[in-house]
Protein backbone atom coordinates (compact mmCIF):
# COMPACT_ATOMS: atom_id res chain seq x y z
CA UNK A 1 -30.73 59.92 -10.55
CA UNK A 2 -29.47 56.80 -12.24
CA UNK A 3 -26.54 58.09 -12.95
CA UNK A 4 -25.63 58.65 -9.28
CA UNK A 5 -26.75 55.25 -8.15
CA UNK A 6 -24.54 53.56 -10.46
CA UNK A 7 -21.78 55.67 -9.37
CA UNK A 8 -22.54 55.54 -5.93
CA UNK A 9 -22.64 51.28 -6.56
CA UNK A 10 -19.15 51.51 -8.58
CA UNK A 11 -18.15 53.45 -5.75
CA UNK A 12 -19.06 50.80 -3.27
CA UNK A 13 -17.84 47.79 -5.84
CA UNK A 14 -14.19 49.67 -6.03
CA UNK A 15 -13.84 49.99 -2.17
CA UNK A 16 -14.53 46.52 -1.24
CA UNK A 17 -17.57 46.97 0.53
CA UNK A 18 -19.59 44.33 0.52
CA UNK A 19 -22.59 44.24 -2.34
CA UNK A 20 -25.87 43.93 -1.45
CA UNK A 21 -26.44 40.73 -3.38
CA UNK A 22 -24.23 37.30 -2.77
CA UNK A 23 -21.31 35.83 -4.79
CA UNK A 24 -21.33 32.67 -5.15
CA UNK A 25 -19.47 30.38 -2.66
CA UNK A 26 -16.07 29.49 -4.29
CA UNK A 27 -14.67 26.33 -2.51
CA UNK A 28 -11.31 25.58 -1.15
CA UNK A 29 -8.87 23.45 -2.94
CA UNK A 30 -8.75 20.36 -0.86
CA UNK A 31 -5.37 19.40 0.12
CA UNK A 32 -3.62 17.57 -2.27
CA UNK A 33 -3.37 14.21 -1.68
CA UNK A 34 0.11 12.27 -2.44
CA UNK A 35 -0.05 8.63 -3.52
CA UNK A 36 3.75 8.65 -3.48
CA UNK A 37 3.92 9.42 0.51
CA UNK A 38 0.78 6.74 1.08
CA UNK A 39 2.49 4.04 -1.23
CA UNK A 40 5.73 4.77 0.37
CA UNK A 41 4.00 4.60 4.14
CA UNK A 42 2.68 1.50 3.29
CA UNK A 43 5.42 0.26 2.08
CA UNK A 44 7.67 0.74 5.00
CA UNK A 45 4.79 -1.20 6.71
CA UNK A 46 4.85 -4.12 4.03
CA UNK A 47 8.66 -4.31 4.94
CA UNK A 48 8.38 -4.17 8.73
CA UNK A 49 5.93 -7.22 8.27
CA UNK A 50 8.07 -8.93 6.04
CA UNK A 51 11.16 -8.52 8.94
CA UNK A 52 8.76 -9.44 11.27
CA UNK A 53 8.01 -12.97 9.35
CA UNK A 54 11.03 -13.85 8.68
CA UNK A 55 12.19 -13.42 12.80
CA UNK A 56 13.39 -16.00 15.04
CA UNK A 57 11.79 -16.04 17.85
CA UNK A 58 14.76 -14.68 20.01
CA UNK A 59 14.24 -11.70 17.71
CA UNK A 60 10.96 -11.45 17.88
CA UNK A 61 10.96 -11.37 21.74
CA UNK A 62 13.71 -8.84 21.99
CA UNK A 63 11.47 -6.77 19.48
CA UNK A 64 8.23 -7.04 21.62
CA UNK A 65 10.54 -6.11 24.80
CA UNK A 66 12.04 -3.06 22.53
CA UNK A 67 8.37 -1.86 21.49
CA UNK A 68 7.10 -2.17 24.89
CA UNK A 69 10.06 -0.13 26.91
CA UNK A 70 10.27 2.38 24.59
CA UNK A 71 8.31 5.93 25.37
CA UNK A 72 7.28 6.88 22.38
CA UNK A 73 3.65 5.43 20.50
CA UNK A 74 4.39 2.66 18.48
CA UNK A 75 1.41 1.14 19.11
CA UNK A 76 0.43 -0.02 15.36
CA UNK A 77 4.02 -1.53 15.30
CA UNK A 78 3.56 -3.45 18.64
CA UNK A 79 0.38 -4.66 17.35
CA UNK A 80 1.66 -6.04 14.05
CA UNK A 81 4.90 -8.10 15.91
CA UNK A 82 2.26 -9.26 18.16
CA UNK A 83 0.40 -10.79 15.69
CA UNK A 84 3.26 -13.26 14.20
CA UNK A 85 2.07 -16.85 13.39
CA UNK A 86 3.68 -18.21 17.00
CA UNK A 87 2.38 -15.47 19.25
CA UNK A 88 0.07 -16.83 22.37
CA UNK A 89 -3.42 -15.91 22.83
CA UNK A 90 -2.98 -13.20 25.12
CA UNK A 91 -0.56 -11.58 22.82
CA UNK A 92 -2.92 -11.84 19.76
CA UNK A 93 -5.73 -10.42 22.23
CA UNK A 94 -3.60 -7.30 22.73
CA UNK A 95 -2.70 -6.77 19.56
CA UNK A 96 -6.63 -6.92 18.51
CA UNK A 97 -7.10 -3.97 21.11
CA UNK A 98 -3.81 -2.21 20.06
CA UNK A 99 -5.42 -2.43 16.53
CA UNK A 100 -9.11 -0.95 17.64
CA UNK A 101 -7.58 1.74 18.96
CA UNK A 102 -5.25 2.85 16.95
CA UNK A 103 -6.67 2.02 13.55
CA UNK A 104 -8.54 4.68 12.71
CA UNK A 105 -5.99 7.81 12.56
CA UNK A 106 -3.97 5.73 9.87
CA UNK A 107 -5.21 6.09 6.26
CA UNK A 108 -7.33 3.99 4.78
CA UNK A 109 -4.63 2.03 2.85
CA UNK A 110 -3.28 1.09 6.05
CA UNK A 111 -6.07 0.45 7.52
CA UNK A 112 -6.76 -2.45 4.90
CA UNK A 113 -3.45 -3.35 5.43
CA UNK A 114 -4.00 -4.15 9.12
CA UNK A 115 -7.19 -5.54 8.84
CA UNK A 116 -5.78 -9.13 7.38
CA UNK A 117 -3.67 -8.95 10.55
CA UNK A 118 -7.12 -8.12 12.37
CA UNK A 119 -8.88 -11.14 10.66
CA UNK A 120 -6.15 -13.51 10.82
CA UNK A 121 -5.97 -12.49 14.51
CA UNK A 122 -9.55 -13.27 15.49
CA UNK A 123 -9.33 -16.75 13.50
CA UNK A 124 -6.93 -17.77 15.55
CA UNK A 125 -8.67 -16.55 18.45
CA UNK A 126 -11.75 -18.26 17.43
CA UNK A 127 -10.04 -21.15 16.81
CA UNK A 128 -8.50 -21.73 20.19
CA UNK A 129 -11.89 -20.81 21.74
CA UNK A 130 -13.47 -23.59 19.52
CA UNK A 131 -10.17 -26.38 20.35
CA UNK A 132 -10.53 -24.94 24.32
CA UNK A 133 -14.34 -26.23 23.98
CA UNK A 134 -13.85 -29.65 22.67
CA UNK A 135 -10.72 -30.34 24.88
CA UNK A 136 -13.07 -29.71 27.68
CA UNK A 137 -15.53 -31.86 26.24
CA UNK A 138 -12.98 -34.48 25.65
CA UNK A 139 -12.22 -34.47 29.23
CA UNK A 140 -15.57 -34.30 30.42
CA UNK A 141 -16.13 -37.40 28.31
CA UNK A 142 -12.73 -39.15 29.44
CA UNK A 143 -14.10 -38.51 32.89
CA UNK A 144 -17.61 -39.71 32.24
CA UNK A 145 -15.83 -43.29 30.76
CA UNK A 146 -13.87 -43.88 33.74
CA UNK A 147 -16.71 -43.89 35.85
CA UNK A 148 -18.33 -46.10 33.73
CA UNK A 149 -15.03 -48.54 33.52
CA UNK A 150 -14.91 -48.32 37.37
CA UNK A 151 -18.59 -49.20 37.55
CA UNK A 152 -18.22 -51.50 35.17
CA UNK A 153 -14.93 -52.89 37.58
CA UNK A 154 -17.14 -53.10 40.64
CA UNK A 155 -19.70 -55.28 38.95
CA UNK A 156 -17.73 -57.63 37.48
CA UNK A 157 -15.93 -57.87 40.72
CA UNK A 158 -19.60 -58.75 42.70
CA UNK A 159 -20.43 -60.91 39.49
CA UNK A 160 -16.97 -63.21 40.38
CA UNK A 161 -18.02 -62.57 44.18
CA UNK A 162 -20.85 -64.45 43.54
């Protein structure tokens, strides 16, 4: 009897049948990961941003105009020339949404990359939230003293009246 349950098991084993007991789960390689390709990708990105730096701003704006007419997603590179030291507050605000949204399919590398663009972005922002604040208080103030030089006026005007 043993002798044709083993056989009948060696029979089973040979055709590919499946066993009655489980094999232990053998994982899949992971795909290989290249630090050539990611230091070369952010490379290429280190060198757009140094281009971008070094611009004129007659190059920078025909840039921006190139980046925005063209059809295909640049979005990340759109993002980065919008974020150049001399770009206006609604341009840094665009590039901080170009960056939300697009940041996350990059690799992490890249992501880092982009985030001192992100941070430098929303210190200027915060800044010239900050200097729009005290320049209205300023004026509020300026305001505030010239009604109390004109008030001032009018009663040293009744004072020599009198």
């Amino acid at each position: 009897m043993n002798r044709a349950w083993y056989c009948g098991v060696l029979a089973l084993m040979l055709t590919g049948c499946s066993l009655p007991f489980s094999l232990p789960y053998q994982q899949q390689p992971e795909p290989t990961w290249s630090p050539a390709s990611d230091s070369q990708e952010l490379n290429d990105w280190l060198q757009l941003s140094a281009e971008m730096m070094s611009s004129s701003e007659v190059e920078r704006q025909q840039r921006l105009q190139q980046l925005q007419n063209m059809p295909v997603n640049n979005e990340l590179k759109l993002a980065l020339w919008l974020s150049h030291p001399r770009a206006s507050i609604n341009q840094r605000q665009q590039a901080q949404q170009l960056f939300k949204q697009h940041l996350p399919a990059v690799n992490t590398r890249v992501q880092q990359f982009f985030g001192v663009y992100q941070s430098y972005n929303q210190e200027l922002l915060t800044f010239h939230r900050q200097l729009t604040e005290r320049q209205q208080q300023v004026d509020t103030l300026t305001r505030k003293l010239k009604e109390l030089a004109s008030i001032d006026e009018q009663i040293n005007e009744r004072k020599f009246r009198e």
